[in-house]
C-alpha atoms as a PDB file:
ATOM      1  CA  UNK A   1       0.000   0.000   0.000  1.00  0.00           C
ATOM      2  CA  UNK A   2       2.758   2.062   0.521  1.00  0.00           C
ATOM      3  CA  UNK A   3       4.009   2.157  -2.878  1.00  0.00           C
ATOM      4  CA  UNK A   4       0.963   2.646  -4.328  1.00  0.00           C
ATOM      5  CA  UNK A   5       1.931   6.055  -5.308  1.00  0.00           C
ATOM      6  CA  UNK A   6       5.076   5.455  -6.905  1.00  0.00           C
ATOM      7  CA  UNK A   7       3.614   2.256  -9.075  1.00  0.00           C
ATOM      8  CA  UNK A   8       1.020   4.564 -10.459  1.00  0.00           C
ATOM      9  CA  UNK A   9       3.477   7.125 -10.973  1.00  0.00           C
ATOM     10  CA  UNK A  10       6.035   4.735 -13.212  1.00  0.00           C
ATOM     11  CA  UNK A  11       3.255   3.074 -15.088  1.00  0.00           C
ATOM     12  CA  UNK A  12       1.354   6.215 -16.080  1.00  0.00           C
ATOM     13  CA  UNK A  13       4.943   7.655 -17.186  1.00  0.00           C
ATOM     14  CA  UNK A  14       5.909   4.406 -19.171  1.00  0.00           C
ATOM     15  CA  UNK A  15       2.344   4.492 -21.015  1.00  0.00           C
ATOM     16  CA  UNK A  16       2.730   7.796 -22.019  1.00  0.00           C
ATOM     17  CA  UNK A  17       6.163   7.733 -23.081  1.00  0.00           C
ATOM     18  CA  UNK A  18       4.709   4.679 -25.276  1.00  0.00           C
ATOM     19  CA  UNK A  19       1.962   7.065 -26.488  1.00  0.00           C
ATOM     20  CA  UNK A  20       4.599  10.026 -27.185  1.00  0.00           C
ATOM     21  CA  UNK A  21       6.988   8.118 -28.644  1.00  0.00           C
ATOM     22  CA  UNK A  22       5.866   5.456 -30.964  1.00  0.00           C
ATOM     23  CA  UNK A  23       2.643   5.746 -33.307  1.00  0.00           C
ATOM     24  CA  UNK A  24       0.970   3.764 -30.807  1.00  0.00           C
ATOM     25  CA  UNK A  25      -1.780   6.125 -29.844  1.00  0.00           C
ATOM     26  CA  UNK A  26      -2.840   5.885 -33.341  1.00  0.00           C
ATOM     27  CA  UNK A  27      -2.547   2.124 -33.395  1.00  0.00           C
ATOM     28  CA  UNK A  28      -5.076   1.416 -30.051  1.00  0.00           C
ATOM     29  CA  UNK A  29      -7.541   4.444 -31.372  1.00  0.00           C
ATOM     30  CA  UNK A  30      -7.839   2.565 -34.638  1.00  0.00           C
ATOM     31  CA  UNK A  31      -8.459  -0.552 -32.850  1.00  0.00           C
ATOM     32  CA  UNK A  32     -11.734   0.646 -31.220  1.00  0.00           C
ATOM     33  CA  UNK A  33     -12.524   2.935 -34.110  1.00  0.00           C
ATOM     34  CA  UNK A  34     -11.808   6.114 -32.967  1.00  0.00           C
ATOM     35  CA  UNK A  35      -8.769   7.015 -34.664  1.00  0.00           C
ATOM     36  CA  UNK A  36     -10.775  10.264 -36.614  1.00  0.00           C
ATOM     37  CA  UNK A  37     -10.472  11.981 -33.204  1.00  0.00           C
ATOM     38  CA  UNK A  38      -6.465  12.479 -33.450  1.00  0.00           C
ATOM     39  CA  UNK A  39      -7.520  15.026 -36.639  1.00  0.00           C
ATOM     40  CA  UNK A  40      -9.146  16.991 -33.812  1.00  0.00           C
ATOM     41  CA  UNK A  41      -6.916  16.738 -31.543  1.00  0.00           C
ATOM     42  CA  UNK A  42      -2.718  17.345 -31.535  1.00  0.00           C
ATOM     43  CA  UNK A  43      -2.109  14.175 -29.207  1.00  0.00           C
ATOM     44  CA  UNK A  44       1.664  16.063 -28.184  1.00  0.00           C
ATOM     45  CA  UNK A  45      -0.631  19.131 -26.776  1.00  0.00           C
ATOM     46  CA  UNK A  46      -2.576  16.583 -24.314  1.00  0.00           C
ATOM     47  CA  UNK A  47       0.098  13.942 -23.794  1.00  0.00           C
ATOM     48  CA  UNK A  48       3.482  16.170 -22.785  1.00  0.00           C
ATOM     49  CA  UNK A  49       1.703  17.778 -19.798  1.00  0.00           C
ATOM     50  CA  UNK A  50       0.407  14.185 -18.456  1.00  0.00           C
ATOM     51  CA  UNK A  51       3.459  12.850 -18.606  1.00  0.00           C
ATOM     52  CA  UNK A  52       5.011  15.693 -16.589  1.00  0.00           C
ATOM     53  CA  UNK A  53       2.150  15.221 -14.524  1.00  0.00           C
ATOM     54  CA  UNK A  54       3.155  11.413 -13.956  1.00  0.00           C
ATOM     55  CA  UNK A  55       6.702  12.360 -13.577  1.00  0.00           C
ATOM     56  CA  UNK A  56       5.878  15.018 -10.193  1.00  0.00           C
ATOM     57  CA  UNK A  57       3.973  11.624  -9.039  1.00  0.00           C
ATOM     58  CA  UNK A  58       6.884   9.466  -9.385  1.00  0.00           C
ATOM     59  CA  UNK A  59       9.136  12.528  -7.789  1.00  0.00           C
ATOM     60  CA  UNK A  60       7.059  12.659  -5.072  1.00  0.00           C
ATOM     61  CA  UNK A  61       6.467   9.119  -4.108  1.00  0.00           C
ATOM     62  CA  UNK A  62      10.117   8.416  -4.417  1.00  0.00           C
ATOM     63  CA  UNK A  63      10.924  11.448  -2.149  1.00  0.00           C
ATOM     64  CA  UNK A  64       8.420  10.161   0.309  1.00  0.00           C
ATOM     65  CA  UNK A  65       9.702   6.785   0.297  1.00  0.00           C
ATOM     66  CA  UNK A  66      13.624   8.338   1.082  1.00  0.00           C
ATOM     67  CA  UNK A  67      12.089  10.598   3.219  1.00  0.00           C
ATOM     68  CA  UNK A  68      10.594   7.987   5.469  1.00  0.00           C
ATOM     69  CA  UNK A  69      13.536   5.210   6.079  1.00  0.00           C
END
């Protein structure tokens, strides 16, 4: 339970990476239909500020957990 934070915090950053790096956004939108939404939307304007977002989480948690023993 005590990790919880910093598990969340290095998956969320590893999926987005994925997202922001490789055309795999496109790939899973496809998949379910929905790839017409990336003409709407400039994926880089949504997914660079989550993944900072995920990054403070992981920060934190692993500052708490130092912080602590």
């Amino acid at each position: 339970m005590r990790d919880r934070p910093l598990r969340f915090g290095i998956a969320g950053s590893v999926f987005v990476a994925v997202c922001c790096f490789t055309p795999f956004l496109p790939i899973a939108l496809g998949a379910v239909g929905l790839s017409g939404l990336l003409g709407y939307v400039y994926r880089d304007a949504v997914l660079l500020p989550v993944l900072g977002v995920f990054l403070a989480v992981t920060g934190y948690a692993l500052w708490r957990r130092n912080r602590s023993t």
